[in-house]
Protein backbone atom coordinates (compact mmCIF):
# COMPACT_ATOMS: atom_id res chain seq x y z
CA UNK A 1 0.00 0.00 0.00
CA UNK A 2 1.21 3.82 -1.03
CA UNK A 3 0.90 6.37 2.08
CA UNK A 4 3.04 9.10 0.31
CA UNK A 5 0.25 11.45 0.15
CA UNK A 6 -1.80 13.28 2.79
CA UNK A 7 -4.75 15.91 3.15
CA UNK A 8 -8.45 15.37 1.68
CA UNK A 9 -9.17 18.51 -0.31
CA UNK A 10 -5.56 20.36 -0.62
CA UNK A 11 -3.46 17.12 -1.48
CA UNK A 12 -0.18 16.40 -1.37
CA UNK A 13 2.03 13.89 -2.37
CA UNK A 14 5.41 13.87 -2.56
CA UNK A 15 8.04 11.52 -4.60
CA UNK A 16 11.99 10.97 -4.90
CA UNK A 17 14.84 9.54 -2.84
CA UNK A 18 18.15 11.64 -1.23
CA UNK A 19 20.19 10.10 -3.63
CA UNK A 20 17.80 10.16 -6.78
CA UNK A 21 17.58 11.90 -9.80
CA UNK A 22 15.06 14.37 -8.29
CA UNK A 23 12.09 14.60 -5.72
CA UNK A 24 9.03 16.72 -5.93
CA UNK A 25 5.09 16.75 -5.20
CA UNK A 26 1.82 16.97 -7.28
CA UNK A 27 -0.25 19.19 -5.06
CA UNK A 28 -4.20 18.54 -5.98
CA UNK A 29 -7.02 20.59 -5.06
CA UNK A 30 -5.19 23.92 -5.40
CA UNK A 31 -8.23 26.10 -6.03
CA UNK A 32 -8.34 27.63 -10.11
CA UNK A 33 -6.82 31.63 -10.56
CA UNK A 34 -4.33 31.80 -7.58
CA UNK A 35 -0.91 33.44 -8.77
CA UNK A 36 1.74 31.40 -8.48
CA UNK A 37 5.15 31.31 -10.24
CA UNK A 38 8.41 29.35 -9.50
CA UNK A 39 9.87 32.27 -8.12
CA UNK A 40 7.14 31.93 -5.23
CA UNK A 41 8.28 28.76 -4.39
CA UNK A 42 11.67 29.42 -4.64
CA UNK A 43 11.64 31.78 -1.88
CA UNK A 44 10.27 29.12 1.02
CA UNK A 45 12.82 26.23 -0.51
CA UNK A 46 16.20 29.08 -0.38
CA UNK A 47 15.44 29.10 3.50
CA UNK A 48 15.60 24.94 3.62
CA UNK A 49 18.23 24.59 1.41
CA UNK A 50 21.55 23.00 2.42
CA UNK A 51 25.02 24.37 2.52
CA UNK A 52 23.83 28.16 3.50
CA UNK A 53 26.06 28.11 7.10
CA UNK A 54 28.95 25.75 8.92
CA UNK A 55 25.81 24.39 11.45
CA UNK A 56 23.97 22.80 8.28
CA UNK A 57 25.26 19.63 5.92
CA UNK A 58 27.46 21.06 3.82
CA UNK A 59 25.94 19.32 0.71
CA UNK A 60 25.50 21.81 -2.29
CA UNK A 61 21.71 21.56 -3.73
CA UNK A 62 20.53 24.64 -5.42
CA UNK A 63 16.77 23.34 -4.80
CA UNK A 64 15.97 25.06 -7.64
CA UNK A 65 12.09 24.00 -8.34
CA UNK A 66 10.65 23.30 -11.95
CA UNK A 67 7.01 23.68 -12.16
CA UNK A 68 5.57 20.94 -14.67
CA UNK A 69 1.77 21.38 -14.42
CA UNK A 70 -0.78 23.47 -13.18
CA UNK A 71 -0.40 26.96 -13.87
CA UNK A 72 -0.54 29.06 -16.84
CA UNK A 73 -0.95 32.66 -18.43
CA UNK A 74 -4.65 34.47 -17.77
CA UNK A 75 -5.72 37.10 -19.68
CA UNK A 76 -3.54 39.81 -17.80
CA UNK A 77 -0.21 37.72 -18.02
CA UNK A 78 -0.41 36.79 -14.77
CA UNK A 79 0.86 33.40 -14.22
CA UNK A 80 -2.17 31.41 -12.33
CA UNK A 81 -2.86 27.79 -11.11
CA UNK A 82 -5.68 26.74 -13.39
CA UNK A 83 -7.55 23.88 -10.49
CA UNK A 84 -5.89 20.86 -12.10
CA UNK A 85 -2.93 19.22 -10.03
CA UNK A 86 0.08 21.27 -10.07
CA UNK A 87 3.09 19.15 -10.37
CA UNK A 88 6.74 20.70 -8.50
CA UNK A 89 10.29 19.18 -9.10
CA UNK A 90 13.69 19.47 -7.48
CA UNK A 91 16.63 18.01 -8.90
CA UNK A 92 19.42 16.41 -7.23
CA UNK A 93 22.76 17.31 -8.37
CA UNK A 94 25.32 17.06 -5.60
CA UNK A 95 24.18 13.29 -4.12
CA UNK A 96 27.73 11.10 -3.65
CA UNK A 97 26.48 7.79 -3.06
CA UNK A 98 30.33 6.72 -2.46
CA UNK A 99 30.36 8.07 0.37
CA UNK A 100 28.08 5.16 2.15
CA UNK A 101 29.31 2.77 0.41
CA UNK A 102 31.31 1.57 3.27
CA UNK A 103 28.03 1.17 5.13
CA UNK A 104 25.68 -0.37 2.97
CA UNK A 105 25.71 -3.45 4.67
CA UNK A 106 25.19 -2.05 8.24
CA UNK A 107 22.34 -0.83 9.98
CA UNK A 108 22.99 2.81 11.42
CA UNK A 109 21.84 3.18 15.12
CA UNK A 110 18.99 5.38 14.98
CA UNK A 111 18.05 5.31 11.44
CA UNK A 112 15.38 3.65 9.25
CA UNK A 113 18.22 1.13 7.99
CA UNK A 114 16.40 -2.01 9.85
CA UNK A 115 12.93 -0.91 9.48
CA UNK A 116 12.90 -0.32 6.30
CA UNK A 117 14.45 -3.48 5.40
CA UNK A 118 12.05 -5.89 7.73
CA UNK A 119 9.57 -3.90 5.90
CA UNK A 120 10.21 -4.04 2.21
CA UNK A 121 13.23 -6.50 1.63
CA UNK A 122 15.21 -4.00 0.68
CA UNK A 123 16.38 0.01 1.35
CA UNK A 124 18.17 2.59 0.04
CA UNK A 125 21.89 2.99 2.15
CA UNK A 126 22.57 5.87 -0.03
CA UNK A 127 21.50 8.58 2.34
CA UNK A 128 18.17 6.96 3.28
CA UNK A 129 16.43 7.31 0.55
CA UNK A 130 12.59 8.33 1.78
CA UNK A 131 13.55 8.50 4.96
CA UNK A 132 16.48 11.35 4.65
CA UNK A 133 15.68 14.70 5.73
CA UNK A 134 16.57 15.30 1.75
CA UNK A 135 12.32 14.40 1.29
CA UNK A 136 11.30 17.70 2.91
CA UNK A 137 12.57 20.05 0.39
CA UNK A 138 9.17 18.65 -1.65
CA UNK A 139 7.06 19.44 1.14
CA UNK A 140 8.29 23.14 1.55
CA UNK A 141 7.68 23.49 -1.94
CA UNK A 142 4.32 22.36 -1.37
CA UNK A 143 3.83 24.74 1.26
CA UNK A 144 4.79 27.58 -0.74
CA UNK A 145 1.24 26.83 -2.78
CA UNK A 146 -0.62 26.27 0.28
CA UNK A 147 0.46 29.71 1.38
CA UNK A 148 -1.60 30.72 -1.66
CA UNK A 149 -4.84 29.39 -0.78
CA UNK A 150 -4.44 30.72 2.88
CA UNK A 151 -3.47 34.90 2.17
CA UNK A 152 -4.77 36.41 5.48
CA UNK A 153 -3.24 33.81 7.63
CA UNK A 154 -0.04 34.33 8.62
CA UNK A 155 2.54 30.84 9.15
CA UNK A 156 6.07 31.57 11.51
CA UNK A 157 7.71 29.00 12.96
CA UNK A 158 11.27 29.51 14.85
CA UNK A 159 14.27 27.34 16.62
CA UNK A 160 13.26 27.76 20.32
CA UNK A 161 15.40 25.00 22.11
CA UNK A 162 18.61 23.38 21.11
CA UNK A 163 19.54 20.15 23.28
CA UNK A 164 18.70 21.42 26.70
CA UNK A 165 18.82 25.15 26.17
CA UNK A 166 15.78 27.18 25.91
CA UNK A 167 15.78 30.43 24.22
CA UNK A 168 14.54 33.15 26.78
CA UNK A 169 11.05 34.39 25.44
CA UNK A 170 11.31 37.60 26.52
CA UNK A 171 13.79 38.35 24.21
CA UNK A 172 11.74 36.75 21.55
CA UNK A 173 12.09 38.72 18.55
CA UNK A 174 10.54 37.52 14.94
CA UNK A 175 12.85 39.79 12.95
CA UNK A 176 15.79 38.55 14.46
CA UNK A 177 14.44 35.06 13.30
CA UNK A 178 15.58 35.64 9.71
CA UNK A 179 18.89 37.75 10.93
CA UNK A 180 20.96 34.27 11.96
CA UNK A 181 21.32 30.91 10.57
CA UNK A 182 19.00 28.87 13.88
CA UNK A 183 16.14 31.16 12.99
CA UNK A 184 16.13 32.01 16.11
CA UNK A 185 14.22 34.24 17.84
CA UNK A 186 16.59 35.00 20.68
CA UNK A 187 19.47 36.75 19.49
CA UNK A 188 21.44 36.42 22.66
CA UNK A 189 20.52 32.49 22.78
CA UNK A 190 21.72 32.32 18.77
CA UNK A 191 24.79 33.94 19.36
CA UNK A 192 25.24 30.87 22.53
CA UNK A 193 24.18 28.54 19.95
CA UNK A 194 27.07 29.10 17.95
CA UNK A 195 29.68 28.31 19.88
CA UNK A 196 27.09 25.62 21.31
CA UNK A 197 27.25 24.17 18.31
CA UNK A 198 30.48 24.09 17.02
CA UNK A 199 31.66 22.38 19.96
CA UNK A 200 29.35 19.54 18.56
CA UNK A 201 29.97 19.18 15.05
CA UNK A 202 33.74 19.14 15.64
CA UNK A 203 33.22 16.10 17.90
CA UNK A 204 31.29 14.27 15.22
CA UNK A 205 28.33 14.24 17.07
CA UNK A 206 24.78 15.84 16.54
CA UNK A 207 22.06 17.14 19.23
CA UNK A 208 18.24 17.49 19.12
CA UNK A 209 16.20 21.07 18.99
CA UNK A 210 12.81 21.85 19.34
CA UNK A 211 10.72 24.18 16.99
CA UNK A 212 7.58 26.34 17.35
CA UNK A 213 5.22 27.09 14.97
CA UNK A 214 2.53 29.91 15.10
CA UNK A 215 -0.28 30.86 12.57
CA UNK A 216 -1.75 33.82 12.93
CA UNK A 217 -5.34 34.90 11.34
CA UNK A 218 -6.61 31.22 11.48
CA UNK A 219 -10.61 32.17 11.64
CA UNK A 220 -12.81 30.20 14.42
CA UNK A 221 -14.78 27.19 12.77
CA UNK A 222 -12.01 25.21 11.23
CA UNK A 223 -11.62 21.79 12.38
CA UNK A 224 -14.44 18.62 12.65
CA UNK A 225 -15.08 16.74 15.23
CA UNK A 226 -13.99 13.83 16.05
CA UNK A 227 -11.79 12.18 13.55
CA UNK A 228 -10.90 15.49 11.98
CA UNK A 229 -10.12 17.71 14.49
CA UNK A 230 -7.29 20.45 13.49
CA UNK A 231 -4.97 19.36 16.08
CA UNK A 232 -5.18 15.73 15.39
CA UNK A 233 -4.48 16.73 12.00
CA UNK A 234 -1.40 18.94 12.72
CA UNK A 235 -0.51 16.56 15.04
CA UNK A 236 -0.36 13.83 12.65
CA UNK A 237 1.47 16.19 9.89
CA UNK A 238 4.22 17.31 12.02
CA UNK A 239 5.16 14.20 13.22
CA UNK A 240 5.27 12.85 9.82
CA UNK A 241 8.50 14.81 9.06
CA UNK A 242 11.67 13.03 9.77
CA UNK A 243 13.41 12.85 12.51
CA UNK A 244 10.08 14.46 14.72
CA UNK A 245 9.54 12.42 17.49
CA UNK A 246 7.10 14.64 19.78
CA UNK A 247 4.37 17.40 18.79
CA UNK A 248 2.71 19.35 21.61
CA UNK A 249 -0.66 21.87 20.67
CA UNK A 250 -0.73 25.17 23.21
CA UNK A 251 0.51 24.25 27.03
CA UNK A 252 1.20 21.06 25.71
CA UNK A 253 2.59 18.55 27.87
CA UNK A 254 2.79 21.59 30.03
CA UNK A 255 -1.20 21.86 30.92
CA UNK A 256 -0.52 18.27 33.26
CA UNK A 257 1.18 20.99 35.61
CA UNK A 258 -1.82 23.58 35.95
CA UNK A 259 -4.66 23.47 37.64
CA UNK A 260 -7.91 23.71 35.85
CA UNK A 261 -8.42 27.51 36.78
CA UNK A 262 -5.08 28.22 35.38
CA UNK A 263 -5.20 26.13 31.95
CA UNK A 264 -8.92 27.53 31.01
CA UNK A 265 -8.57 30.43 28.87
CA UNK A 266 -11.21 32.63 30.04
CA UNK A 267 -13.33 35.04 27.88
CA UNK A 268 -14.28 38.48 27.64
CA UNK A 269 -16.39 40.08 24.80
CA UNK A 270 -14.79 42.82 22.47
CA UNK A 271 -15.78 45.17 20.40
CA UNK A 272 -15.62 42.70 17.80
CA UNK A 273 -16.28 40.06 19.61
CA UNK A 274 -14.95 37.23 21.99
CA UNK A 275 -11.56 38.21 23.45
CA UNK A 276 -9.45 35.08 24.95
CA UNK A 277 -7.45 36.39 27.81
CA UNK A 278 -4.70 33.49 27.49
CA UNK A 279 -4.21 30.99 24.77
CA UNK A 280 -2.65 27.81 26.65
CA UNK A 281 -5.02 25.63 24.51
CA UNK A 282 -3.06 26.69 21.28
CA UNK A 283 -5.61 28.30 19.60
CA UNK A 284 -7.90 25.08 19.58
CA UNK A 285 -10.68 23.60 21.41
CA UNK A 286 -12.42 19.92 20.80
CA UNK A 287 -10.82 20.00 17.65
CA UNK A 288 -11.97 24.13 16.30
CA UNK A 289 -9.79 26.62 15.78
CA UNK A 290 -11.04 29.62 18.06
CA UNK A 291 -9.74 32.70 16.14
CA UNK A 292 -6.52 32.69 18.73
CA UNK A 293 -3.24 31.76 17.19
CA UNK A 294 -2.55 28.62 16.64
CA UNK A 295 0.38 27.10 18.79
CA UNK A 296 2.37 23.87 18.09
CA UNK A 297 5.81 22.80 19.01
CA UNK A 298 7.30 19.43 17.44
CA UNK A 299 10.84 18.12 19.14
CA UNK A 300 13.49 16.65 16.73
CA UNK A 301 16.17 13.91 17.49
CA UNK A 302 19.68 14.02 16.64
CA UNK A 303 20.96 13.67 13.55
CA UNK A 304 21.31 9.96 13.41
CA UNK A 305 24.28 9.70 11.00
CA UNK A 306 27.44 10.47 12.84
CA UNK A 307 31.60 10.16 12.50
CA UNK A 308 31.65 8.94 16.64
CA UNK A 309 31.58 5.14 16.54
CA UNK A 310 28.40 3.20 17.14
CA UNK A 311 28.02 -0.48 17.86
CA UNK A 312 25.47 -1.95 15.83
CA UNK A 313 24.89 -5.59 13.49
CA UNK A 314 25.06 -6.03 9.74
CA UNK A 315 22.39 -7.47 7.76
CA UNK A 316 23.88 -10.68 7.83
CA UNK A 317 23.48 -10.31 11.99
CA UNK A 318 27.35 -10.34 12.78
CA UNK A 319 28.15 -7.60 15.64
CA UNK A 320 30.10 -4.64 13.99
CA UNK A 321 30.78 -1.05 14.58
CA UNK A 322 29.67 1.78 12.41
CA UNK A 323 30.64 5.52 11.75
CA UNK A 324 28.80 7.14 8.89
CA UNK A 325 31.01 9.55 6.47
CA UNK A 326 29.27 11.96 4.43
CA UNK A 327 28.36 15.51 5.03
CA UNK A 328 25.19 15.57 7.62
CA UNK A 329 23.19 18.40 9.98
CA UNK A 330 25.17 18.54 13.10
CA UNK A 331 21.62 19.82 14.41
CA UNK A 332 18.70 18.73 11.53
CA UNK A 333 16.02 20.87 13.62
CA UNK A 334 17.90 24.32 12.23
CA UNK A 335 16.24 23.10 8.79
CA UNK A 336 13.26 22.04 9.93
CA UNK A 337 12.03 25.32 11.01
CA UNK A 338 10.51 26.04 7.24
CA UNK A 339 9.03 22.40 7.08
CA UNK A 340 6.92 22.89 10.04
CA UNK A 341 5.68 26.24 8.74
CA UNK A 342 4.97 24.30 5.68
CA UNK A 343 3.47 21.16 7.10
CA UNK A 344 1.18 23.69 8.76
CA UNK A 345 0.64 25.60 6.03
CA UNK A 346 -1.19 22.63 4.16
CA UNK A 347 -3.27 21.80 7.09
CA UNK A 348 -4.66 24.97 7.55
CA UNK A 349 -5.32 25.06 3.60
CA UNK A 350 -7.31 21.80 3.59
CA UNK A 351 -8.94 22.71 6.73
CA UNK A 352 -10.14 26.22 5.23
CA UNK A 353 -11.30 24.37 1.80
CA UNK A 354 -13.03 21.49 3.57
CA UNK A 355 -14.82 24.28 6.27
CA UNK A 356 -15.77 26.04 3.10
CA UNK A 357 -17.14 22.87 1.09
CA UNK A 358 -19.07 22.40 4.59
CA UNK A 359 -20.02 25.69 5.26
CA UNK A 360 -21.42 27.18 1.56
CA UNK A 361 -21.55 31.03 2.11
């Protein structure tokens, strides 16, 4: 069975391998007369792409995107999307598959190696194939046209947390976010995350981060109950990314510390209407988006593929030990700050065109 594709009216799926000859998506459901142009696209994937700073893989991918279907000229020379599926490639042109070939009998500790063998029989050593951190540049790009459908809402995400240190949010700043390579809201914490980090990649080893993610503009209404609430659904999209093991909505796993006075968010009325006077439920209740922002924070592992030695078996079961060569993300959740925003991106898109299929008028 093929789950390479999610969402129910904005879909997405997404094709290619690390090492392939390119990846990309066919986004369907993309409403008709929206203007969209590579150059659009290109903007979101510049901010993923490898190379850009010391603290990122140092592999050398333009990500320049190629847009096959789905758009053309309307009467004004504006390029559109014309409602059929728009299809997005991204070659590869700086894979070395050499450099695992020292490896391509050994399972690396931490990876998809084993899994995806006992799975299918067979997996791609060079890299990881589908489940290298290489997949999300098609999902970014995908993003880009969800941005499209979604104008008045507003998608940020930033680095807040980098192994155990926790930018200060006082000094949270969303300019600064685009001003150093952690986009980082902290510039005092980036500046610590520097050295931080350097200390790390020269040891050959890697370290974890967490990322936030906050839409702003979402209207009240979107979101079903039960099976499609909007947090399940963002839930389920962040943690499809690789490398995310944990997703928390609002408070989080936070709200087990506060007593029930304290987590409510209590209400006021406005001049325009309902004010919230805190926002620990992220900006969703039983499953609705309440006109709040909308909150989520997804934690990302360590960059499994390493120079320190590992002890780990081969696929014939024999007891080795493994270092993996190559040029990897000392800290893989620097990148991922412009996957979340696109992961979200496409929720909030589907949700907004299923509300409206819903909700005629």
């Amino acid at each position: 069975m093929s789950f390479n594709t999610f969402g129910h009216m904005f879909r997405v799926t997404t094709f290619g391998e690390s090492h392939g000859v390119a990846l990309g998506c066919v986004v369907d459901g993309c409403p008709p007369r929206l203007p969209l142009t590579a150059e659009d696209i290109q903007l979101d994937l510049d901010r993923r792409r490898p190379g850009q700073s010391r603290f990122t893989t140092q592999r050398q991918e333009p990500d320049q995107v190629k847009i096959l279907s789905g758009v053309m000229d309307d009467a004004a020379g504006r390029q559109v999307t014309t409602g059929t599926p728009i299809a997005l490639m991204i070659e590869n042109t700086d894979q070395r598959s050499k450099d695992y070939s020292d490896i391509k009998d050994k399972y690396r500790p931490g990876h998809a190696d084993f899994t995806y063998e006992a799975k299918y029989g067979i997996r791609d050593y060079r890299g990881g194939g589908r489940s290298s951190a290489r997949e999300t540049a098609a999902r970014v790009a995908a993003g880009a046209v969800a941005r499209k459908v979604i104008p008045d809402i507003t998608v940020r995400a930033a680095l807040v947390q980098m192994g155990p240190h926790k930018i200060d949010r006082a000094n949270w700043d969303w300019a600064e976010v685009a001003r150093n390579p952690f986009f980082c809201p902290d510039k005092a914490k980036a500046e610590f995350y520097a050295e931080y980090l350097d200390d790390i990649r020269k040891n050959g080893s890697s370290i974890g981060a967490v990322v936030e993610v906050v839409a702003e503009g979402v209207p009240a209404g979107l979101g079903a109950p039960i099976y499609g609430k909007l947090d399940s659904d963002l839930a389920s999209a962040l943690m499809s990314i690789n490398a995310v093991k944990g997703v928390e909505i609002g408070a989080g796993f936070g709200a087990a510390e506060l007593h029930g006075e304290d987590n409510a968010d209590e209400m006021r009325m406005g001049n325009t209407g309902p004010v919230f006077l805190s926002n620990h439920a992220g900006g969703i209740l039983g499953g609705i988006s309440t006109g709040q922002a909308v909150v989520a924070r997804f934690a990302v592992k360590p960059t499994s593929s390493i120079l320190t030695p590992r002890r780990t078996i081969d696929r014939s079961g024999a007891e080795t030990d493994i270092l993996t060569k190559g040029r990897h993300d000392p800290c893989v959740g620097i990148r991922a700050v412009p996957v979340g925003e696109a992961m979200v991106a496409c929720v909030l898109a589907d949700h907004l065109l299923r509300h409206r299929g819903q909700n005629a008028g």
